[in-house]
N, C-alpha and C. Protein backbone atom coordinates (compact mmCIF):
# COMPACT_ATOMS: atom_id res chain seq x y z
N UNK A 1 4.41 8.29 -49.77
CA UNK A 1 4.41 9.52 -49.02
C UNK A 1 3.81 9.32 -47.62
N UNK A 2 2.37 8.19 -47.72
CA UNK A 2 2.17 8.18 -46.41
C UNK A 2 3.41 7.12 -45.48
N UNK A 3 4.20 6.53 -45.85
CA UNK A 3 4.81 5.96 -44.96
C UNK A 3 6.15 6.41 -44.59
N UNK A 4 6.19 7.42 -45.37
CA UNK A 4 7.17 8.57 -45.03
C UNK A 4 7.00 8.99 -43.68
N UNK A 5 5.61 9.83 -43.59
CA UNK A 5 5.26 10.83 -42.35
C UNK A 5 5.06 9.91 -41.34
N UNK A 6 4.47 8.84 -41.78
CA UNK A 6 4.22 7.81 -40.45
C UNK A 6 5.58 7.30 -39.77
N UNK A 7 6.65 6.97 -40.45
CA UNK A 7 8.22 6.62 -40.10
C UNK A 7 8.48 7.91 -39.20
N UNK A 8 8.40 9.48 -39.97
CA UNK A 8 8.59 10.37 -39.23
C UNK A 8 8.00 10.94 -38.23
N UNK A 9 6.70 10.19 -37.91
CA UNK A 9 5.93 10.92 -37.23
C UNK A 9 6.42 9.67 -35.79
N UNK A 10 6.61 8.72 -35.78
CA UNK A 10 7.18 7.71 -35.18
C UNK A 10 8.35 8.42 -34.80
N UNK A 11 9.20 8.63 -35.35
CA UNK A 11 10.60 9.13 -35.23
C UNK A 11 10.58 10.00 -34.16
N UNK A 12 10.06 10.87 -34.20
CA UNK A 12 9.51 12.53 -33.70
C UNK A 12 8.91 11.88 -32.32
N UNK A 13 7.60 11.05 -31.86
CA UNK A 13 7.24 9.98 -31.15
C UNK A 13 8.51 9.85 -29.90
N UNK A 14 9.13 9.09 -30.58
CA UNK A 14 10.20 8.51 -29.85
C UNK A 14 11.18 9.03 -29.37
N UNK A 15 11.69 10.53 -30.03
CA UNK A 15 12.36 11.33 -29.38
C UNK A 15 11.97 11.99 -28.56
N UNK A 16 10.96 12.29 -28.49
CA UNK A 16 10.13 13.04 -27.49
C UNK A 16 9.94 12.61 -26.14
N UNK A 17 9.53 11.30 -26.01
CA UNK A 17 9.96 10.37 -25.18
C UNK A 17 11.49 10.09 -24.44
N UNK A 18 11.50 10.12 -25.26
CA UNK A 18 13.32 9.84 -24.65
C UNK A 18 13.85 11.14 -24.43
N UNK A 19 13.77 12.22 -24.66
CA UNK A 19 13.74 13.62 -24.30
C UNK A 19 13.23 13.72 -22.99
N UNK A 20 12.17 12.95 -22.73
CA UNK A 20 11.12 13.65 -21.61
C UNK A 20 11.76 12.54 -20.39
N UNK A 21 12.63 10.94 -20.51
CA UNK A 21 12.33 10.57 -19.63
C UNK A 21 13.89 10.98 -19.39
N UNK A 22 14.88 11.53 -19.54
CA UNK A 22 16.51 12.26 -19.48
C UNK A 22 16.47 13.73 -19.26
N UNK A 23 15.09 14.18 -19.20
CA UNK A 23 15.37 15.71 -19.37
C UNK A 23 15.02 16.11 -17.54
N UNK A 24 14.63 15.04 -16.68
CA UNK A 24 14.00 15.23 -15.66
C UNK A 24 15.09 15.57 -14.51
N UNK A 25 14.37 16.45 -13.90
CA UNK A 25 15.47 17.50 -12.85
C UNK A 25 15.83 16.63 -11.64
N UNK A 26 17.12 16.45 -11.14
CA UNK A 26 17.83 15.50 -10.31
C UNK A 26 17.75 16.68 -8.87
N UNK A 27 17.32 17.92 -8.43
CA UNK A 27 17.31 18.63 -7.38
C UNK A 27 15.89 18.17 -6.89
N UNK A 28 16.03 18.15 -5.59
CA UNK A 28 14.44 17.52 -5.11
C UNK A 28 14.16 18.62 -4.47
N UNK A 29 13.40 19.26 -4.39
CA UNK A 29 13.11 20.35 -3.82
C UNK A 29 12.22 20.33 -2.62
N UNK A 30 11.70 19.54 -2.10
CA UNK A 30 10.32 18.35 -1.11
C UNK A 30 11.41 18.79 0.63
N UNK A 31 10.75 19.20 1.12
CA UNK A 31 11.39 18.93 2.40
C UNK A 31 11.39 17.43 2.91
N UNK A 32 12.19 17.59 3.78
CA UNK A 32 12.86 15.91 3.98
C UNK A 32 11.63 15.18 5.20
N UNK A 33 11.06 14.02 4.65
CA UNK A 33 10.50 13.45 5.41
C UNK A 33 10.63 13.49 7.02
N UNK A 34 9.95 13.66 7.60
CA UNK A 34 9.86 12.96 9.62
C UNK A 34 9.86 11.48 9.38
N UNK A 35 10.26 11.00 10.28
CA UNK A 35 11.06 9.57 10.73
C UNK A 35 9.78 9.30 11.19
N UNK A 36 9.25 8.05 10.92
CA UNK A 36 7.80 7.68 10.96
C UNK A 36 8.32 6.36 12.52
N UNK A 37 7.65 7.02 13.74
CA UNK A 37 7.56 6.21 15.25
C UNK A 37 6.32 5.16 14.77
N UNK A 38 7.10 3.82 15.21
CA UNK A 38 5.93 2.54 15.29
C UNK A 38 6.01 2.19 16.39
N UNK A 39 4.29 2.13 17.07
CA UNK A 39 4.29 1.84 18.43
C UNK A 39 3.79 0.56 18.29
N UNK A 40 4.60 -0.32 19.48
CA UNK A 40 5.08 -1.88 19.68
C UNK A 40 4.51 -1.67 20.69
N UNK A 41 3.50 -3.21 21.41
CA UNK A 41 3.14 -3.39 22.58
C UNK A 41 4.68 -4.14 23.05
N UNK A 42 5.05 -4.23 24.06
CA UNK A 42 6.44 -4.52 24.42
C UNK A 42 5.91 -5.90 25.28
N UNK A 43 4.76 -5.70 26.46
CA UNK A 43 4.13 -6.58 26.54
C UNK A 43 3.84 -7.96 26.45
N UNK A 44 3.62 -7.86 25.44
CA UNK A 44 2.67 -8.74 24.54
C UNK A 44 3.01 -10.21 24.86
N UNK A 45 4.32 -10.24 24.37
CA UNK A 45 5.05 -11.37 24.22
C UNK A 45 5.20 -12.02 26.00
N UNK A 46 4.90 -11.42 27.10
CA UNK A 46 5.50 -11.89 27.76
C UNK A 46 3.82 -12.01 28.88
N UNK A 47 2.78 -11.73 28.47
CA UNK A 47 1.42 -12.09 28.79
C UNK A 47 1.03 -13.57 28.51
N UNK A 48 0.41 -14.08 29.51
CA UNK A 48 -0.13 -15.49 29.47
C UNK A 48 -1.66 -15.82 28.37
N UNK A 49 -1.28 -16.57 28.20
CA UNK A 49 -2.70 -16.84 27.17
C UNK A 49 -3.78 -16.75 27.53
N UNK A 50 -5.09 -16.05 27.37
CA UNK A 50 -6.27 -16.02 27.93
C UNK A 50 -7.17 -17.53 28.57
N UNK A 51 -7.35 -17.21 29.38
CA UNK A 51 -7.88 -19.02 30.23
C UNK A 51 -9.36 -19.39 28.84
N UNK A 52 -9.08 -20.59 28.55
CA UNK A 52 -10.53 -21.05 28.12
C UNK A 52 -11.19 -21.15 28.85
N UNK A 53 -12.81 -21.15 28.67
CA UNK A 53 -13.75 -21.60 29.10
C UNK A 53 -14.57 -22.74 28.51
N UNK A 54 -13.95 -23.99 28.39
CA UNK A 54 -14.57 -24.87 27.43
C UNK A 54 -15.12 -25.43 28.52
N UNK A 55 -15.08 -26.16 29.56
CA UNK A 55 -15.97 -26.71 30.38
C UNK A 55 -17.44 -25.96 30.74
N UNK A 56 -17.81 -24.97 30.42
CA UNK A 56 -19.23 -24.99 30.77
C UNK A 56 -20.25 -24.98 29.72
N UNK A 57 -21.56 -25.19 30.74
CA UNK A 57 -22.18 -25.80 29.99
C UNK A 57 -22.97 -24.83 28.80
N UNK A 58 -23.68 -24.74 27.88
CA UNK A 58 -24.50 -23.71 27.17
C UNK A 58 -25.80 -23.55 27.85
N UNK A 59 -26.48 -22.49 27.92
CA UNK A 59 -26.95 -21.85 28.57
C UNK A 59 -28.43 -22.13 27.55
N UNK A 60 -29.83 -22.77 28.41
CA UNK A 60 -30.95 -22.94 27.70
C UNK A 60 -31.31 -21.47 26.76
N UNK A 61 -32.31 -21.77 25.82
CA UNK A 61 -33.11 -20.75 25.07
C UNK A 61 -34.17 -20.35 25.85
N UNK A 62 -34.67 -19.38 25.49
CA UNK A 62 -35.48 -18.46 26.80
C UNK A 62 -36.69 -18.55 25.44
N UNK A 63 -37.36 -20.13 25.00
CA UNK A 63 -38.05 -20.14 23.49
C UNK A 63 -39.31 -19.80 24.97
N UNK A 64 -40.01 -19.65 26.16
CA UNK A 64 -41.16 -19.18 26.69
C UNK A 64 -41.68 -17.76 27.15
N UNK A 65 -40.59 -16.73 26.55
CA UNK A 65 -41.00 -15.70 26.27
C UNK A 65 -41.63 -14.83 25.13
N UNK A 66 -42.38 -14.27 25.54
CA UNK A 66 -43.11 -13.67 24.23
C UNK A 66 -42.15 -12.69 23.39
């Protein structure tokens, strides 16, 4: 008897499911998205590389101040 209700209770389970994922409404009701603007530096590409500064020298520690 219990593996009766458990088969049926499974049964019942699974229709329910499959009920719920076919029963879902195909009208969208959502107003229609805005067109999403991506701002591009245009630029970019046509700027020179920033100058290094590897030639100078490092600058002492200031270790005689209090």
């Amino acid at each position: 008897m219990i593996k009766l209700m458990r088969e049926l209770l499974v049964i019942a389970m699974l229709g329910i499911v499959s009920v719920g994922a076919f029963a879902q409404k195909r009208d969208d009701k959502r107003p229609p998205k805005e067109k999403v603007i991506v701002v591009t530096n245009a630029n970019k590409g046509n700027r020179p590389p920033p100058p290094r500064n590897d030639n100078q020298r490092p600058k002492p520690d200031k270790r005689g101040r209090p």
